[in-house]
PDB file of N, CA and C in Angstrom:
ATOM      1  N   UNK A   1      55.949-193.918-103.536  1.00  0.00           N
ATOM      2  CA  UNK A   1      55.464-194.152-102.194  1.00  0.00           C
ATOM      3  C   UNK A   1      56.625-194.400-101.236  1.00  0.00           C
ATOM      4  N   UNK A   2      57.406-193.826-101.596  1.00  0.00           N
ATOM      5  CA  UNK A   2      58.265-193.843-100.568  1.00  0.00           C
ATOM      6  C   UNK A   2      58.712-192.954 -98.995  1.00  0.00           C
ATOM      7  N   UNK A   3      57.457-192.187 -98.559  1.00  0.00           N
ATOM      8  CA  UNK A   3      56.852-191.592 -97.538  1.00  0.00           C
ATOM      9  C   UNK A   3      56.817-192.174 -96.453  1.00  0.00           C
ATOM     10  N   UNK A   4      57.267-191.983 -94.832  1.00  0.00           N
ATOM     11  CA  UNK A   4      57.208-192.474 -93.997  1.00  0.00           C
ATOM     12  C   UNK A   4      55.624-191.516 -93.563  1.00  0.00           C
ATOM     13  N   UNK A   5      55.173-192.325 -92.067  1.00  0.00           N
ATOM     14  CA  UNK A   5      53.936-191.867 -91.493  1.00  0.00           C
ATOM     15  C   UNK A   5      54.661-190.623 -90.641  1.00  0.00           C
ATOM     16  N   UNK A   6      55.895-190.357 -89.973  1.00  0.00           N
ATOM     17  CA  UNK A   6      56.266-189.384 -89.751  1.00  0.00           C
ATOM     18  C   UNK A   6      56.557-188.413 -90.761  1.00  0.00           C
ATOM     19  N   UNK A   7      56.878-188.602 -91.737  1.00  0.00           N
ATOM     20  CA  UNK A   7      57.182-187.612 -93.033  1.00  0.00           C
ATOM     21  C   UNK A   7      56.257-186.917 -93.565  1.00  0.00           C
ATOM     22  N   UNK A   8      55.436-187.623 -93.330  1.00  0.00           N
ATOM     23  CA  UNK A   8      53.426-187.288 -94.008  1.00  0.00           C
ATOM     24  C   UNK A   8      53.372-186.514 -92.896  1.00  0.00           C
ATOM     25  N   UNK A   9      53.055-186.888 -91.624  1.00  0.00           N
ATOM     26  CA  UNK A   9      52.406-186.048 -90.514  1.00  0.00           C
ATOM     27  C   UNK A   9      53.499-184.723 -90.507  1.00  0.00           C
ATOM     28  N   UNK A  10      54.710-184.203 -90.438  1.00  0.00           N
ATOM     29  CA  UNK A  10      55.374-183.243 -90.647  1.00  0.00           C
ATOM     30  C   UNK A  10      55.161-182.148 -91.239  1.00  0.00           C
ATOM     31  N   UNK A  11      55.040-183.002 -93.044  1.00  0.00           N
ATOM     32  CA  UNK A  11      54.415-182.252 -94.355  1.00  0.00           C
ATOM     33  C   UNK A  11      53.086-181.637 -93.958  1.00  0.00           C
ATOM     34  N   UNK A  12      52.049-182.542 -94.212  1.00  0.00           N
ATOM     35  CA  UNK A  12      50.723-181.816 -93.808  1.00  0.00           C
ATOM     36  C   UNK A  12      51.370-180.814 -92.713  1.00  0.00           C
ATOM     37  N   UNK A  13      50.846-181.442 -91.539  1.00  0.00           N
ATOM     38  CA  UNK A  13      51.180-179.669 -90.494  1.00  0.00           C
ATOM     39  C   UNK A  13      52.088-178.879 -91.072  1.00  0.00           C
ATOM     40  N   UNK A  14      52.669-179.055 -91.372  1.00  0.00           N
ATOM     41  CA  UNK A  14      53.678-177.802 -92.562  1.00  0.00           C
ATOM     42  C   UNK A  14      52.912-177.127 -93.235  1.00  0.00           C
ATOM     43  N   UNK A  15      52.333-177.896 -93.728  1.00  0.00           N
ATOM     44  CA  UNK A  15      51.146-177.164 -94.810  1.00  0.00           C
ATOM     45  C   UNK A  15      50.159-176.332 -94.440  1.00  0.00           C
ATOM     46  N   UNK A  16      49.908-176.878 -93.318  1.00  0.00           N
ATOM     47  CA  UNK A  16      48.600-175.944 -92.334  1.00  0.00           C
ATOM     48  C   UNK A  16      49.086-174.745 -91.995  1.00  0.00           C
ATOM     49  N   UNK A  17      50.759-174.644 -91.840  1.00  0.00           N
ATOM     50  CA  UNK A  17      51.592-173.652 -90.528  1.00  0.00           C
ATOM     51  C   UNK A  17      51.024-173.663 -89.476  1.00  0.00           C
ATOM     52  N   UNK A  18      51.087-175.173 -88.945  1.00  0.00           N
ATOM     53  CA  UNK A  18      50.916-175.316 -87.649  1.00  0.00           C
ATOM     54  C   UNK A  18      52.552-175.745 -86.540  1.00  0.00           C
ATOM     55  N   UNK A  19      52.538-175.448 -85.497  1.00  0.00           N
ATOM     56  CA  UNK A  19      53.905-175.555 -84.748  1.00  0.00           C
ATOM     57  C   UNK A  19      53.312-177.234 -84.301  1.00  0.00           C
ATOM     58  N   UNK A  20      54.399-177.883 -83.662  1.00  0.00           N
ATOM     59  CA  UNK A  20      53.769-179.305 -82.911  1.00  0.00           C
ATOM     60  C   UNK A  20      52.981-178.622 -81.710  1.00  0.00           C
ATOM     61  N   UNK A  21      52.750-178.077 -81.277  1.00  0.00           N
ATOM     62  CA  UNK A  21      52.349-177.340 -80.210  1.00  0.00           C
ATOM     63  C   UNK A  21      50.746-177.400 -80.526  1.00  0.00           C
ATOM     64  N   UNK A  22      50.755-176.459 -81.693  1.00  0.00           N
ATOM     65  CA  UNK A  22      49.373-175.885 -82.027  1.00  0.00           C
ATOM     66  C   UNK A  22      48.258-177.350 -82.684  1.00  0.00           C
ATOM     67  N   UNK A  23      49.262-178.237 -83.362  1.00  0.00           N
ATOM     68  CA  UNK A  23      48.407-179.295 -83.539  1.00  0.00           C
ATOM     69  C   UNK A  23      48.360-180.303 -82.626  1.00  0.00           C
ATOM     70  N   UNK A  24      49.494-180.373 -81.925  1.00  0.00           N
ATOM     71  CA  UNK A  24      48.890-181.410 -80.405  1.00  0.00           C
ATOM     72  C   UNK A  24      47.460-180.611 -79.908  1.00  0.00           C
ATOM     73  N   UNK A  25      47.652-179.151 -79.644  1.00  0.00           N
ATOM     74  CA  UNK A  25      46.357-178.939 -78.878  1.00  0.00           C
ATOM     75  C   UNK A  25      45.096-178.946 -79.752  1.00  0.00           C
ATOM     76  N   UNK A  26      44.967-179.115 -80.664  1.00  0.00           N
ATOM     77  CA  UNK A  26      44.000-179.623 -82.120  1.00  0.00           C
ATOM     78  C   UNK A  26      43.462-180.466 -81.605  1.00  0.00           C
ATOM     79  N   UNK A  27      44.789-181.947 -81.603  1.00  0.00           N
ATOM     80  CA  UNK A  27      44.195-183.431 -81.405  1.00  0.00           C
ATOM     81  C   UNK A  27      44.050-183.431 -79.938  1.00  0.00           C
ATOM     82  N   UNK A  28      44.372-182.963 -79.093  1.00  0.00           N
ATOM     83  CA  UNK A  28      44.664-183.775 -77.845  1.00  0.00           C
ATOM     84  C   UNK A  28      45.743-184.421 -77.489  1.00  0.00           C
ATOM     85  N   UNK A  29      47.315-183.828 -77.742  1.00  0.00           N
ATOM     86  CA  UNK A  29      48.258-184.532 -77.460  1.00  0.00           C
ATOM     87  C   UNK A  29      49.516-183.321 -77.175  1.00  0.00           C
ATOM     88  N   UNK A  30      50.402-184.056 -76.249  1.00  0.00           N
ATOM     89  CA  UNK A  30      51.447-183.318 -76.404  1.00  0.00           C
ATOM     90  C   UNK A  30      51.990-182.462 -77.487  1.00  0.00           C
ATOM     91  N   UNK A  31      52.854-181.569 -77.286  1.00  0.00           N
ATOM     92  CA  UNK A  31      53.557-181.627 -78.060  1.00  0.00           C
ATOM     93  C   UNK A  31      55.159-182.608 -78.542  1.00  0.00           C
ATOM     94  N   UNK A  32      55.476-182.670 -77.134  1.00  0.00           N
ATOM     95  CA  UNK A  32      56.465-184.165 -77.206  1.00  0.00           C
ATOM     96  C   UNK A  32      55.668-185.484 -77.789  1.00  0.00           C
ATOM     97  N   UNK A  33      54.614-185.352 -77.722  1.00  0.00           N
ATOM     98  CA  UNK A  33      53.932-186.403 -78.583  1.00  0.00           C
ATOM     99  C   UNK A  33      54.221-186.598 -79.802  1.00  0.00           C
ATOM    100  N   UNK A  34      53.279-185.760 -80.155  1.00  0.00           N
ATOM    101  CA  UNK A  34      53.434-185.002 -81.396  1.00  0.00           C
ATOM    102  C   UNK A  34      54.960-184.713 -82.143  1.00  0.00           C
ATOM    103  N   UNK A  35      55.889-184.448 -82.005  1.00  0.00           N
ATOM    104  CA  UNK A  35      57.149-184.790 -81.958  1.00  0.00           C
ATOM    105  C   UNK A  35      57.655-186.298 -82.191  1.00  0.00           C
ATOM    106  N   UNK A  36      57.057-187.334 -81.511  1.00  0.00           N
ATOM    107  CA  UNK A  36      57.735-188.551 -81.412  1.00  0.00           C
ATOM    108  C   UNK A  36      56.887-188.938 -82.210  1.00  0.00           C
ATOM    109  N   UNK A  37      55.995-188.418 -82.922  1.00  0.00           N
ATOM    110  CA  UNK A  37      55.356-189.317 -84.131  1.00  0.00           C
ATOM    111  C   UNK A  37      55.981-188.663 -85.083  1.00  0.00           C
ATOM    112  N   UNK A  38      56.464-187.679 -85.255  1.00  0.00           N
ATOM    113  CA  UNK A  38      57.117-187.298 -86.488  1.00  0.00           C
ATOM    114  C   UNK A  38      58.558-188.240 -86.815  1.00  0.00           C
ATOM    115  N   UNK A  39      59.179-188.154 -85.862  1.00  0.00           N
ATOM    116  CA  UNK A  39      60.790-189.092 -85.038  1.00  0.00           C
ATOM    117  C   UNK A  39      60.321-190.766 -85.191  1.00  0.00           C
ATOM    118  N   UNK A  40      58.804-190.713 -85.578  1.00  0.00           N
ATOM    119  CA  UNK A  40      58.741-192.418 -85.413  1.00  0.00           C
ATOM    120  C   UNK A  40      58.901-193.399 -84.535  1.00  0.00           C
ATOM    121  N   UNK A  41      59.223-192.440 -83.140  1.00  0.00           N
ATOM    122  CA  UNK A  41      59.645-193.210 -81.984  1.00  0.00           C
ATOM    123  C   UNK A  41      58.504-193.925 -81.010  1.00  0.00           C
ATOM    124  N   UNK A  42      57.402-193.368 -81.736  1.00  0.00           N
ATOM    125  CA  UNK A  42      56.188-193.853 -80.822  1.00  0.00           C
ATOM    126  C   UNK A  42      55.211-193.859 -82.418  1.00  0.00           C
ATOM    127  N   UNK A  43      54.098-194.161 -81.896  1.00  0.00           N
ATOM    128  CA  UNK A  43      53.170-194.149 -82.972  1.00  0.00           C
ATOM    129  C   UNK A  43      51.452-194.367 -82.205  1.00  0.00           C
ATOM    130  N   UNK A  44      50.584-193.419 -82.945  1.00  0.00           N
ATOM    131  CA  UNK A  44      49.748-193.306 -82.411  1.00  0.00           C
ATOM    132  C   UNK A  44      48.429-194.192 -82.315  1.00  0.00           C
ATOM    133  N   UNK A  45      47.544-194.389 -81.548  1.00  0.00           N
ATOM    134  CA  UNK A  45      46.236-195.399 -81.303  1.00  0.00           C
ATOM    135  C   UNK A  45      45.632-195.158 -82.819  1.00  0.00           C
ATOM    136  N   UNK A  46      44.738-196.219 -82.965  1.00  0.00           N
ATOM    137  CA  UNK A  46      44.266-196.400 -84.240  1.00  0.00           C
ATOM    138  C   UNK A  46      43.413-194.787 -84.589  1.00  0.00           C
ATOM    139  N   UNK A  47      42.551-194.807 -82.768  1.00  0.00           N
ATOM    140  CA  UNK A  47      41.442-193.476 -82.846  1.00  0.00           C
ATOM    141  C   UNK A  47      42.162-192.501 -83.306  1.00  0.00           C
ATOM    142  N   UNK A  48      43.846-191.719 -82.619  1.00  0.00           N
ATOM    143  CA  UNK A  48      44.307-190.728 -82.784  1.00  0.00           C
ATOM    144  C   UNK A  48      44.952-190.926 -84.541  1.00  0.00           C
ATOM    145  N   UNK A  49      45.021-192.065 -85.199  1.00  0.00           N
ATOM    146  CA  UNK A  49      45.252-192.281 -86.858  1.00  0.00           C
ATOM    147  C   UNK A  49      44.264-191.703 -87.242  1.00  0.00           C
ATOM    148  N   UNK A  50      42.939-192.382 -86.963  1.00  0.00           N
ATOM    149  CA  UNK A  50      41.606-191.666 -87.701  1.00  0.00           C
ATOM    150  C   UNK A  50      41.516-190.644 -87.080  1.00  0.00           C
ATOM    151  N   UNK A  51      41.747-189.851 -86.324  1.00  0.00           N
ATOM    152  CA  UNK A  51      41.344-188.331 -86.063  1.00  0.00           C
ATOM    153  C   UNK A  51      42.747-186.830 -87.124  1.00  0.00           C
ATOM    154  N   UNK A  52      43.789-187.536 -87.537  1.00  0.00           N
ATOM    155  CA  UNK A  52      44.472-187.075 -87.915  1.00  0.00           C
ATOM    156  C   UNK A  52      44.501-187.216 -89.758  1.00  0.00           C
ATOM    157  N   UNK A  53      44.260-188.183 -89.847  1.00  0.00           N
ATOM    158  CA  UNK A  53      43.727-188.490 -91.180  1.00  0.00           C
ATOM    159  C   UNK A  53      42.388-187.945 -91.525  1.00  0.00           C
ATOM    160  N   UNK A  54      41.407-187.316 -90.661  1.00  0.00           N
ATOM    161  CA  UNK A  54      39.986-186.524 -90.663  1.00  0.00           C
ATOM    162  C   UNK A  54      40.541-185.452 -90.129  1.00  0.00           C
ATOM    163  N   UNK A  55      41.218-184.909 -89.812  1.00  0.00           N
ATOM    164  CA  UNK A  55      41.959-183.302 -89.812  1.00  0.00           C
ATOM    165  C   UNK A  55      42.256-183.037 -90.801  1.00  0.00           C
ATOM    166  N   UNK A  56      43.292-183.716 -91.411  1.00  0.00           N
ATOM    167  CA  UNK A  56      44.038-183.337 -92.751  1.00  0.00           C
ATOM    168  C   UNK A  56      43.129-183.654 -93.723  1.00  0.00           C
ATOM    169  N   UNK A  57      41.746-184.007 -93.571  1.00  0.00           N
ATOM    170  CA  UNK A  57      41.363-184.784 -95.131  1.00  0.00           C
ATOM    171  C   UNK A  57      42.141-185.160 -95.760  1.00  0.00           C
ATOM    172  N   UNK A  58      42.903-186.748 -95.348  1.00  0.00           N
ATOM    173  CA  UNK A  58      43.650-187.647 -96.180  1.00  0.00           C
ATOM    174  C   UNK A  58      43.216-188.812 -96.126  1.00  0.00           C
ATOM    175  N   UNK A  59      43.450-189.719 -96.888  1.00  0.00           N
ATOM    176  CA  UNK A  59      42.737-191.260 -96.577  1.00  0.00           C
ATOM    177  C   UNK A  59      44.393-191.745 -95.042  1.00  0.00           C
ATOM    178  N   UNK A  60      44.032-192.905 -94.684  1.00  0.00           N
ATOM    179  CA  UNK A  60      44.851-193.502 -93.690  1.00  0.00           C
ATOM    180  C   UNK A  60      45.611-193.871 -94.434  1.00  0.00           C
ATOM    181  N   UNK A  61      45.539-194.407 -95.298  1.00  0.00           N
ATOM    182  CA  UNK A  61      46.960-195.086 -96.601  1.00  0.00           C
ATOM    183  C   UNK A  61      48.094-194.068 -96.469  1.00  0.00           C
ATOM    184  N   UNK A  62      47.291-192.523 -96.700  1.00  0.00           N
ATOM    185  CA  UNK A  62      48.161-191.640 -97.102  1.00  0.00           C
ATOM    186  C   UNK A  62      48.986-191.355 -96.695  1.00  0.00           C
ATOM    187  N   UNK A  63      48.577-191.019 -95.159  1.00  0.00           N
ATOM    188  CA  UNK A  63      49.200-190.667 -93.987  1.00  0.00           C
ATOM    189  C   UNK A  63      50.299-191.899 -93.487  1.00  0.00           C
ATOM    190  N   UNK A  64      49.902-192.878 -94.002  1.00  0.00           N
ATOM    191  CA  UNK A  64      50.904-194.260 -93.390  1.00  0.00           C
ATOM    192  C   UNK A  64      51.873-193.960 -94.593  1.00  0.00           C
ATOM    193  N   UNK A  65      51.527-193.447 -95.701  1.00  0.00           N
ATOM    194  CA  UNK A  65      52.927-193.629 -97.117  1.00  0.00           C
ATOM    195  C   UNK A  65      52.864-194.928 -97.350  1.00  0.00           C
ATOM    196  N   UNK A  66      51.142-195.414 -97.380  1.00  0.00           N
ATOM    197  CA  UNK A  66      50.711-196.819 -98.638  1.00  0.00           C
ATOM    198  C   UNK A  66      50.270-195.951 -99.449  1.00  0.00           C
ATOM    199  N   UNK A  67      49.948-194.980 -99.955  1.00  0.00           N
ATOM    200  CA  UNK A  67      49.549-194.777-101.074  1.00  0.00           C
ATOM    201  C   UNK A  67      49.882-193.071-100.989  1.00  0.00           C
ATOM    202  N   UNK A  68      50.087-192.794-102.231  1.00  0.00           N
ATOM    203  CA  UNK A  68      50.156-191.184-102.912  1.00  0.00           C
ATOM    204  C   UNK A  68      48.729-190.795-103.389  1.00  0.00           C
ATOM    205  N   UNK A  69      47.768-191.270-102.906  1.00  0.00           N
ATOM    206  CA  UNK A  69      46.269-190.581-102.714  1.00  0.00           C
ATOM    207  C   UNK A  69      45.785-190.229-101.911  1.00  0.00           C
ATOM    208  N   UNK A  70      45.838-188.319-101.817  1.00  0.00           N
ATOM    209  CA  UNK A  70      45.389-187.948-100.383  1.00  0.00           C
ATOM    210  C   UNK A  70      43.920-188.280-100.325  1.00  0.00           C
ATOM    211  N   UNK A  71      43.211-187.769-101.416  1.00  0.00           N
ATOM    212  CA  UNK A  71      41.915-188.159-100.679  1.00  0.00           C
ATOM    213  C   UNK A  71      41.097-189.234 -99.830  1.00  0.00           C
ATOM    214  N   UNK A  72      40.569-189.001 -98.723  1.00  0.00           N
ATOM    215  CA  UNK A  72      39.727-190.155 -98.298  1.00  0.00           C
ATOM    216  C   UNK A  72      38.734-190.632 -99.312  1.00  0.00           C
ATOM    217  N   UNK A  73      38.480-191.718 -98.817  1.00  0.00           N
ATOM    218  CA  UNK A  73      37.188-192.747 -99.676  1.00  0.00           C
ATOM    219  C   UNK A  73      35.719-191.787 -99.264  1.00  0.00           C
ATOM    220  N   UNK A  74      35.161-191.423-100.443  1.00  0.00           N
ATOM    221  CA  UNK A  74      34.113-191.105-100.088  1.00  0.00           C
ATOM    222  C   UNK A  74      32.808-191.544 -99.808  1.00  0.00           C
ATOM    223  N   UNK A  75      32.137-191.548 -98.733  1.00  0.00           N
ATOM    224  CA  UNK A  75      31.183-191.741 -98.041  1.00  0.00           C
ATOM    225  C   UNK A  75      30.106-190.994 -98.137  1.00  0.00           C
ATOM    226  N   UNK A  76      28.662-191.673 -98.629  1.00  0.00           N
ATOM    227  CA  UNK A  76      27.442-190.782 -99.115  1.00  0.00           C
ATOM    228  C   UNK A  76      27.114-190.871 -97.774  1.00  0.00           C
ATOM    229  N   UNK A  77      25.786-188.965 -97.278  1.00  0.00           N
ATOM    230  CA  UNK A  77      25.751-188.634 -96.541  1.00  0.00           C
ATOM    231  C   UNK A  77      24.096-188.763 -96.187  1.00  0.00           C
ATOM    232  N   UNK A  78      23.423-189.168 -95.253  1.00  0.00           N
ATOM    233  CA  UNK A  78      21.891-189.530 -94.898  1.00  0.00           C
ATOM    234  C   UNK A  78      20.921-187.475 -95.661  1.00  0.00           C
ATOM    235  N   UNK A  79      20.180-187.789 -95.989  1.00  0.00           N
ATOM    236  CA  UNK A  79      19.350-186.676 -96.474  1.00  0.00           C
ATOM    237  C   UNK A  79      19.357-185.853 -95.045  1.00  0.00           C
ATOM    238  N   UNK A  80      19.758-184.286 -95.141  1.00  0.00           N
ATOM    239  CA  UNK A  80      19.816-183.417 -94.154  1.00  0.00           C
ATOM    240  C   UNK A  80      20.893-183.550 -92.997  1.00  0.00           C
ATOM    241  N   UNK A  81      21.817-184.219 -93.562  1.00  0.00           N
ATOM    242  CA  UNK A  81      23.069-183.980 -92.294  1.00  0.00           C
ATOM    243  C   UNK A  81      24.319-183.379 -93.476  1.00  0.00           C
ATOM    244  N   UNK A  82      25.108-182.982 -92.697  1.00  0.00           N
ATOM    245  CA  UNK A  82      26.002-181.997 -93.068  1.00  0.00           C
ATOM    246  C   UNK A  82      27.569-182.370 -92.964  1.00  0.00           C
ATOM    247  N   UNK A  83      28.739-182.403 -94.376  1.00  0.00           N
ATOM    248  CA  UNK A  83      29.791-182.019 -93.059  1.00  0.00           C
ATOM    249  C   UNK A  83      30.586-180.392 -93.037  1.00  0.00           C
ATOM    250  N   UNK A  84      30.637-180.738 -91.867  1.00  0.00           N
ATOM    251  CA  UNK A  84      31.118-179.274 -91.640  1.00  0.00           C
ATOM    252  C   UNK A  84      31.778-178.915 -91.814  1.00  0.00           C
ATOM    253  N   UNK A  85      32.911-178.896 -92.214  1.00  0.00           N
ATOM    254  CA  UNK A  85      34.117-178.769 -93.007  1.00  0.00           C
ATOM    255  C   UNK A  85      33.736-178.027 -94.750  1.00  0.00           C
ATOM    256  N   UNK A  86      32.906-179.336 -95.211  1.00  0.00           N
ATOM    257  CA  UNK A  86      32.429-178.463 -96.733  1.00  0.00           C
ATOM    258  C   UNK A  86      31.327-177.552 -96.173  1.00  0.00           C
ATOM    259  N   UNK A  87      30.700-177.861 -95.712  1.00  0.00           N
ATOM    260  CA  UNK A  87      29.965-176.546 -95.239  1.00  0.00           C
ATOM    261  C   UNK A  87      30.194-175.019 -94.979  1.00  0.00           C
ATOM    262  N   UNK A  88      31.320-174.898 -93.923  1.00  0.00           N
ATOM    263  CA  UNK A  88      31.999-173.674 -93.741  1.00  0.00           C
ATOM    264  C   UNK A  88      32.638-173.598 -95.234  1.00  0.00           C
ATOM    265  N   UNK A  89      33.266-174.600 -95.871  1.00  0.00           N
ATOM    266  CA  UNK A  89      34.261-173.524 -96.789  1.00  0.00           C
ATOM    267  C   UNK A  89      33.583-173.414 -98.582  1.00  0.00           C
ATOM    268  N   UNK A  90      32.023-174.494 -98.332  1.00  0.00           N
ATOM    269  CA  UNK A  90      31.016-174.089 -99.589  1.00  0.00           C
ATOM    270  C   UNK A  90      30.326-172.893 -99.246  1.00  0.00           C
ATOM    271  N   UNK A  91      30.300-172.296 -98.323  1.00  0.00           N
ATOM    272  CA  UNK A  91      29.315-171.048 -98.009  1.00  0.00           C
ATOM    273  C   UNK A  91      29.885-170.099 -96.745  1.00  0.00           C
ATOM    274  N   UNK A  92      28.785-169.425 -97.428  1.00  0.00           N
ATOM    275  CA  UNK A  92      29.490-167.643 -96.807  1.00  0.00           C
ATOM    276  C   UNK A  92      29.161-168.006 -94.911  1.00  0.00           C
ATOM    277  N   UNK A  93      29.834-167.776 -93.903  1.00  0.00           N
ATOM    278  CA  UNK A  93      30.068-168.443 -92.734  1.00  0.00           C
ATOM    279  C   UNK A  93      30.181-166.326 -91.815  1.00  0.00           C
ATOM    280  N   UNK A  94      28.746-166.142 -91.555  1.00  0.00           N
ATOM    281  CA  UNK A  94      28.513-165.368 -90.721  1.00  0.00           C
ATOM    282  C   UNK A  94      28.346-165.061 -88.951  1.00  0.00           C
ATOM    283  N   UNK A  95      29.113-164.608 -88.113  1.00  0.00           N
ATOM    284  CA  UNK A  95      29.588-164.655 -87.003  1.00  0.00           C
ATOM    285  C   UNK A  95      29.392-163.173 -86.603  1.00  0.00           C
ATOM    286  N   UNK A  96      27.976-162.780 -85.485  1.00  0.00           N
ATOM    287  CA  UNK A  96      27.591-161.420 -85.186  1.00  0.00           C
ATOM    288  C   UNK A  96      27.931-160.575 -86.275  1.00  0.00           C
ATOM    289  N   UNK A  97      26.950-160.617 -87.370  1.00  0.00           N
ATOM    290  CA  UNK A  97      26.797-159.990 -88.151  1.00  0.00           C
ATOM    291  C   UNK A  97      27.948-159.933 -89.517  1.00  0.00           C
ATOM    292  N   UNK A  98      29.216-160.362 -89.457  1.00  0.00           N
ATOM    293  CA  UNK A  98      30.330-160.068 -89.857  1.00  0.00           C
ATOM    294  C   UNK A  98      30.907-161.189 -90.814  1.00  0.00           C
ATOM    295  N   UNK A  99      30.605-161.619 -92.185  1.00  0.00           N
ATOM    296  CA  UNK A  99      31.310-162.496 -93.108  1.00  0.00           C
ATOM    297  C   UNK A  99      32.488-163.214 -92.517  1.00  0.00           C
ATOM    298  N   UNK A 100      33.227-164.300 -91.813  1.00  0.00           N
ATOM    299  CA  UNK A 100      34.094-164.775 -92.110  1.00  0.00           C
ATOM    300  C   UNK A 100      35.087-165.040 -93.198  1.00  0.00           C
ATOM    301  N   UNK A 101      36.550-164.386 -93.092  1.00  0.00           N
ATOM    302  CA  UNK A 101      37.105-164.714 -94.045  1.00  0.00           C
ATOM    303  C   UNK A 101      37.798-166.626 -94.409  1.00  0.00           C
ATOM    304  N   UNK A 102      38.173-167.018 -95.456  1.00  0.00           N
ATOM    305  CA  UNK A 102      38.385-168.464 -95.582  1.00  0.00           C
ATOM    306  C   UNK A 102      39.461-169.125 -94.404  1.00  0.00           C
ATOM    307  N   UNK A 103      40.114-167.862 -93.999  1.00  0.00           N
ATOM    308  CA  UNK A 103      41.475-168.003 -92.543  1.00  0.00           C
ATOM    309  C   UNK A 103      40.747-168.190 -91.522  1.00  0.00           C
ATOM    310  N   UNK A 104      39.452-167.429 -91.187  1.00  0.00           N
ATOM    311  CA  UNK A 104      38.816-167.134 -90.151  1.00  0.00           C
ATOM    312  C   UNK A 104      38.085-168.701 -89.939  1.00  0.00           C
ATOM    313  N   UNK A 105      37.699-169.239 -90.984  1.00  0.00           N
ATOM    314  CA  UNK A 105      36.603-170.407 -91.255  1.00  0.00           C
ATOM    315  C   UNK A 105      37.676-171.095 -90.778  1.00  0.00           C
ATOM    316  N   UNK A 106      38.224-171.482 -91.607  1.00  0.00           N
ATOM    317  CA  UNK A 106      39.657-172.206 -91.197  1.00  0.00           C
ATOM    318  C   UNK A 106      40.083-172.553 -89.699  1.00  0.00           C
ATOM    319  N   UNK A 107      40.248-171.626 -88.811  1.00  0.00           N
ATOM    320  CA  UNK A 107      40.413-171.534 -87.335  1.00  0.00           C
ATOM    321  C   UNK A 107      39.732-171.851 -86.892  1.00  0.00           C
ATOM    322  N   UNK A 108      38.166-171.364 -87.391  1.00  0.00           N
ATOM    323  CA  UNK A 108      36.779-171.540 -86.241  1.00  0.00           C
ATOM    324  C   UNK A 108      36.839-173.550 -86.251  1.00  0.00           C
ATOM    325  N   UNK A 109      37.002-173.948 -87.294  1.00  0.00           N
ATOM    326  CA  UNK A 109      36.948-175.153 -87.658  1.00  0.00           C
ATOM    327  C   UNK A 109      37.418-175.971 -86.592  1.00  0.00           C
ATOM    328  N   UNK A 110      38.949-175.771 -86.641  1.00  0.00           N
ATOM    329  CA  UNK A 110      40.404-175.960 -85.911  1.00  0.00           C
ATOM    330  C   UNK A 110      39.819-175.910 -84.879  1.00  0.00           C
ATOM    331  N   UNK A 111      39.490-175.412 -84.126  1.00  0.00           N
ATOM    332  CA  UNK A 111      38.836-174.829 -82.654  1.00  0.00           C
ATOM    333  C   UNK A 111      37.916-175.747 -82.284  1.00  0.00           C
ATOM    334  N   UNK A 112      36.930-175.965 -83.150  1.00  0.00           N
ATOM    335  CA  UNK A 112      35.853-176.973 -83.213  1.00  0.00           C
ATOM    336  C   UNK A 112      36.609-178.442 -82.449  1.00  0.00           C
ATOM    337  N   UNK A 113      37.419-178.835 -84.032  1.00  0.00           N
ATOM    338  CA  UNK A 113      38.352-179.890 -83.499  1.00  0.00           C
ATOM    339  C   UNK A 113      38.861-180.091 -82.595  1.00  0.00           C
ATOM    340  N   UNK A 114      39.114-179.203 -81.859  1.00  0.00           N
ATOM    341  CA  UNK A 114      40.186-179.030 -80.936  1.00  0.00           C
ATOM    342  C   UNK A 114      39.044-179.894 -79.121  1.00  0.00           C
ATOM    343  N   UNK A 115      38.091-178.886 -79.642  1.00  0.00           N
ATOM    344  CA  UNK A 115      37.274-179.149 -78.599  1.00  0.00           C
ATOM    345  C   UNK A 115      36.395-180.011 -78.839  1.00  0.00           C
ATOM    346  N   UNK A 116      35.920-180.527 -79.905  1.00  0.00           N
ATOM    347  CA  UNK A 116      35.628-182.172 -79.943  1.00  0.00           C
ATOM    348  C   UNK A 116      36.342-183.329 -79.874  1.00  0.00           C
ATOM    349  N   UNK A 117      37.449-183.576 -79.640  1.00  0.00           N
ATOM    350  CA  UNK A 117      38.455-184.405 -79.992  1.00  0.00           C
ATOM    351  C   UNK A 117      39.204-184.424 -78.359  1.00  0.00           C
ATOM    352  N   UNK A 118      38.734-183.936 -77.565  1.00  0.00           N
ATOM    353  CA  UNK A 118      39.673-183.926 -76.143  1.00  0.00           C
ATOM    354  C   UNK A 118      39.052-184.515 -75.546  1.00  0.00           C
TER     355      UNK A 118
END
């Protein structure tokens, strides 16, 4: 566990191949933002922790480098609600007629986020 919260946030978006650019406009933040949380020079509101830790599906530990367990704690879901995330990527995700591929799901998702989260 020797992971900083900038080191984590770097990695993941690395992982995505996202630029700071493309995931500030995700969350709602600069990209100089976004930047100075990697640099550690700033650090973000608790909301923008939990919205980044529910992007990446990681627990908050993870992302802080308290713990080497990405997964979040799981949370049972009320009969007939959904999340959307396993949703798009448990099933076939049709858009005017046309299968989505897992890249395509992927983006539409991203997009989602992007515009719930501003």
């Amino acid at each position: 566990m020797t992971s900083s919260f900038g080191s984590r946030l770097k990695e993941l978006r690395k992982e995505k191949r996202l630029s700071q650019e493309e995931l500030g406009t995700i969350i709602g933040v600069a990209q100089s933002t976004l930047g100075s949380y990697e640099r550690e020079t700033r650090e973000p509101s608790i909301e923008g922790l939990l919205q980044l830790a529910h992007y990446f599906e990681v627990s908050v530990d993870y992302l802080l480098g308290n713990s080497d367990l990405r997964e979040p704690a799981t949370t049972s879901h009320p009969y007939g609600s959904y999340d959307l995330h396993q949703l798009f990527h448990d099933n076939e995700v049709i858009l005017y007629g046309r299968s989505l591929s897992e890249d395509e799901k992927q983006r539409l998702l991203d997009i989602s986020l992007g515009l719930f989260y501003r």
